[in-house]
C-alpha atoms as a PDB file:
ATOM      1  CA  UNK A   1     -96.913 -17.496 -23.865  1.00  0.00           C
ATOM      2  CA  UNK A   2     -94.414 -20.028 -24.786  1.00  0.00           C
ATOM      3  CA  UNK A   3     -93.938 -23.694 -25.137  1.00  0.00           C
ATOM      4  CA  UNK A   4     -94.206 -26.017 -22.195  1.00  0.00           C
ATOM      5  CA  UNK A   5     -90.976 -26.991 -22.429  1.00  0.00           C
ATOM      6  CA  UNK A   6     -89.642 -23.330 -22.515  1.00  0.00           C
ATOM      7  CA  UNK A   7     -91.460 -22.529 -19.529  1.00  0.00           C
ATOM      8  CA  UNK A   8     -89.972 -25.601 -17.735  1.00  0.00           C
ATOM      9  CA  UNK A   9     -86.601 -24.671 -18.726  1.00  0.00           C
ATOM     10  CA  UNK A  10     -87.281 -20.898 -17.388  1.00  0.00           C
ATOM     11  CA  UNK A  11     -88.497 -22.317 -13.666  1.00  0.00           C
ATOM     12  CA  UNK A  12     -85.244 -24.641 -13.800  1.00  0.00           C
ATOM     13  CA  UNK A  13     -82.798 -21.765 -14.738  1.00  0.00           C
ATOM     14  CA  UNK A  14     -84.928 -19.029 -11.875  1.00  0.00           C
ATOM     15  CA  UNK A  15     -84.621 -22.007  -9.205  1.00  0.00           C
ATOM     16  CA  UNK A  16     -80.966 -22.369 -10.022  1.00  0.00           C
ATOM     17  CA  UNK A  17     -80.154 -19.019 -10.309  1.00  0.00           C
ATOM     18  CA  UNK A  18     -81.881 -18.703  -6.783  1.00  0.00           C
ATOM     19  CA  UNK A  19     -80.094 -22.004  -4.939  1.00  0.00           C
ATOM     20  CA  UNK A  20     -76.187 -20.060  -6.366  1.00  0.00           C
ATOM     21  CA  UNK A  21     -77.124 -16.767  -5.600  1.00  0.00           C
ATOM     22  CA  UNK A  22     -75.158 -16.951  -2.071  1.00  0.00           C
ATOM     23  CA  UNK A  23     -72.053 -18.880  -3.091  1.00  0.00           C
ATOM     24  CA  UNK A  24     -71.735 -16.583  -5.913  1.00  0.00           C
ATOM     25  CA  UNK A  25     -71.924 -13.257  -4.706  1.00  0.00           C
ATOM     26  CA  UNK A  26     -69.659 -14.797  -1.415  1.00  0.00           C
ATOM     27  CA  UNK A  27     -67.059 -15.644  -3.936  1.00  0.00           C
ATOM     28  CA  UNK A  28     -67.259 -12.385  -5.988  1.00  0.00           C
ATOM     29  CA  UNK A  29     -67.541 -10.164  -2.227  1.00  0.00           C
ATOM     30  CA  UNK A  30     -64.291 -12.282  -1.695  1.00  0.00           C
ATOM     31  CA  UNK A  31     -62.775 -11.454  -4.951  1.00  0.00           C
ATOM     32  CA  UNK A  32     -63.215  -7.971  -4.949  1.00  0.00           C
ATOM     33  CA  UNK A  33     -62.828  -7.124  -1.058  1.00  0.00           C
ATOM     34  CA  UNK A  34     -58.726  -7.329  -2.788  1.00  0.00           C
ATOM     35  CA  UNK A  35     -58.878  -6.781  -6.227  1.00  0.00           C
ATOM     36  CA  UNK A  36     -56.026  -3.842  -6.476  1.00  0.00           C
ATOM     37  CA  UNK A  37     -53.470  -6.878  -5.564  1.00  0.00           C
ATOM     38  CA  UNK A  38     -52.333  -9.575  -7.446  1.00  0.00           C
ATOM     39  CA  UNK A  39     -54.007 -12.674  -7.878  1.00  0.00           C
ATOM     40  CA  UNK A  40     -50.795 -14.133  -4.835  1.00  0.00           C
ATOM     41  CA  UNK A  41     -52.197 -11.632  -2.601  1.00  0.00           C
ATOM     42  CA  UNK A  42     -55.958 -12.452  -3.280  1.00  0.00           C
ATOM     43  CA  UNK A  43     -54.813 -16.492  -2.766  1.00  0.00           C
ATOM     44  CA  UNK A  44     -52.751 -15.197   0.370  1.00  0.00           C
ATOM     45  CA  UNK A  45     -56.053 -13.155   1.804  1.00  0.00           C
ATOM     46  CA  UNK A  46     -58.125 -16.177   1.509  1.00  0.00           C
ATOM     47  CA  UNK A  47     -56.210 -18.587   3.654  1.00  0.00           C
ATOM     48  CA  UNK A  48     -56.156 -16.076   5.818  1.00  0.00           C
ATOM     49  CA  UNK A  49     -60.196 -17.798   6.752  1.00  0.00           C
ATOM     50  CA  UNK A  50     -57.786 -21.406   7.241  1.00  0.00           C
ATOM     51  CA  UNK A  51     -56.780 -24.162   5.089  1.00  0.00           C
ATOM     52  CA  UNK A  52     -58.468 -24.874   1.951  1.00  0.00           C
ATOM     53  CA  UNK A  53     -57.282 -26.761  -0.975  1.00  0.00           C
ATOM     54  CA  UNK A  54     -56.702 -26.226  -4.792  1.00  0.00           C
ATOM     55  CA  UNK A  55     -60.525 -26.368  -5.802  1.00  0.00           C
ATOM     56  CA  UNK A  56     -61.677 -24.807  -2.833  1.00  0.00           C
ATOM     57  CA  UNK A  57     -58.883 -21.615  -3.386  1.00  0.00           C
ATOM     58  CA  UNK A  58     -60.227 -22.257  -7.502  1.00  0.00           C
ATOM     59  CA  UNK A  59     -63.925 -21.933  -6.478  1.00  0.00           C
ATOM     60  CA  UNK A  60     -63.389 -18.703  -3.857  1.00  0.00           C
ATOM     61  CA  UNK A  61     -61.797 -17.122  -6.824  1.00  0.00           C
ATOM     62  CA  UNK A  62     -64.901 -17.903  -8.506  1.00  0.00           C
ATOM     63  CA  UNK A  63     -63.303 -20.157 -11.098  1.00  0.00           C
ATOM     64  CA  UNK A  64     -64.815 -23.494 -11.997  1.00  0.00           C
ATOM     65  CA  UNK A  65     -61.623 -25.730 -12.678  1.00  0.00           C
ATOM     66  CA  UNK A  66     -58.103 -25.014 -10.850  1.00  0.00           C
ATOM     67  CA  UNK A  67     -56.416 -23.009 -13.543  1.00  0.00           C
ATOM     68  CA  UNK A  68     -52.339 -22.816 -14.397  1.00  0.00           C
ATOM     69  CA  UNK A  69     -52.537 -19.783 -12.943  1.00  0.00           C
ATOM     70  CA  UNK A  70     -53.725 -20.671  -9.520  1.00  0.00           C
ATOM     71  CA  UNK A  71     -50.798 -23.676  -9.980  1.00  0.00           C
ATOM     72  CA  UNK A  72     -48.248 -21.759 -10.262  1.00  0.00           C
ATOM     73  CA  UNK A  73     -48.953 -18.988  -7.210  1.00  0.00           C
ATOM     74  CA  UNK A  74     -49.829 -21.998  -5.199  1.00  0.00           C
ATOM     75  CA  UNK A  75     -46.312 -23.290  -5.716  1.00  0.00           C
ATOM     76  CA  UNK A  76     -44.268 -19.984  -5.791  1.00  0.00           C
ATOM     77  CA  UNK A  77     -45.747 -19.293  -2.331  1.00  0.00           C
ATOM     78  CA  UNK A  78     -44.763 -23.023  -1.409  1.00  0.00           C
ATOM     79  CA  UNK A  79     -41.377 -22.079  -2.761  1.00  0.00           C
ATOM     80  CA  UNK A  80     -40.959 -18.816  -1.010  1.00  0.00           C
ATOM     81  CA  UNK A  81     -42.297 -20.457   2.545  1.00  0.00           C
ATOM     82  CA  UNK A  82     -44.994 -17.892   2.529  1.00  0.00           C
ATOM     83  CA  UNK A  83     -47.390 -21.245   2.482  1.00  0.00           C
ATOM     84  CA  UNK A  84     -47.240 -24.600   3.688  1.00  0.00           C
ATOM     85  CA  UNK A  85     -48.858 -28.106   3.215  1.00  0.00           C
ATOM     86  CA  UNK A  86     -51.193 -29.024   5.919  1.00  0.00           C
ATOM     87  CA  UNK A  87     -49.949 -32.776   5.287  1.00  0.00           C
ATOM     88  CA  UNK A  88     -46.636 -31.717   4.581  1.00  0.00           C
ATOM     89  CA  UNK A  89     -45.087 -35.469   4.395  1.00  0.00           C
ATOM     90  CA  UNK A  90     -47.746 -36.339   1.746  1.00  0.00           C
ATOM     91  CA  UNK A  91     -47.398 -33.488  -1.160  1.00  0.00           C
ATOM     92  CA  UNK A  92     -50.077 -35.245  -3.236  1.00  0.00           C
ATOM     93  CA  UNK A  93     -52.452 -36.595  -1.264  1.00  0.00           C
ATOM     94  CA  UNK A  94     -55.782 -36.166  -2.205  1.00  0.00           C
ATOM     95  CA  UNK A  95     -56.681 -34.402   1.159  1.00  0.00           C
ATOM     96  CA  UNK A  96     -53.739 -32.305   0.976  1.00  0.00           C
ATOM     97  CA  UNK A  97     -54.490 -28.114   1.806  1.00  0.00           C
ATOM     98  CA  UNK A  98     -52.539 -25.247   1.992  1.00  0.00           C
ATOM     99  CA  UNK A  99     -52.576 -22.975   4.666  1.00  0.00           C
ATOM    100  CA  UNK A 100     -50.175 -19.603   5.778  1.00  0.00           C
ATOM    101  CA  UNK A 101     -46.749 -20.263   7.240  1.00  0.00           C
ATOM    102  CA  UNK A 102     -47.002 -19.126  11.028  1.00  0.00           C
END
């Protein structure tokens, strides 16, 4: 039997592997559902659900941090006007999201 403090540590890691269980495999379900595509047409199949923004796309994608990567497809679909701001007059407002063009 271990230490006291080991065992603690165990029953904090199993209750926190229990409390992320759903958002993780929701994230990786989402990931994979489109995995043959490219990472634009995994973005592009999650607004699909509505508008999100950077860290919500970053966290769907099962990322903790918005990468460079997620930057740039974010603007290239921006660019192409496959995307649009939901607050379209405000580019970089903190409650800015992205949704699909209609």
């Amino acid at each position: 039997m271990g230490s006291p403090s080991a065992i603690g540590n165990n029953r904090f890691l199993s209750l926190y592997l229990f409390l992320n269980r759903k958002k993780a495999s929701e994230q990786v379900l989402e990931v994979t559902e489109s995995r043959p595509g490219s990472l634009e047409d995994v973005v592009l199949n999650i607004l699909q659900k509505g508008p999100l923004s950077k860290a919500e796309i970053s966290r769907r994608l099962g990322h903790r941090h918005i990468s460079g990567g997620l930057k740039k497809i974010l603007h290239k679909l921006l660019q192409k006007g496959i995307i649009t701001y939901t607050i379209p007059e405000k580019s970089n407002s903190r409650l800015q999201k992205y949704k699909l063009k209609n």
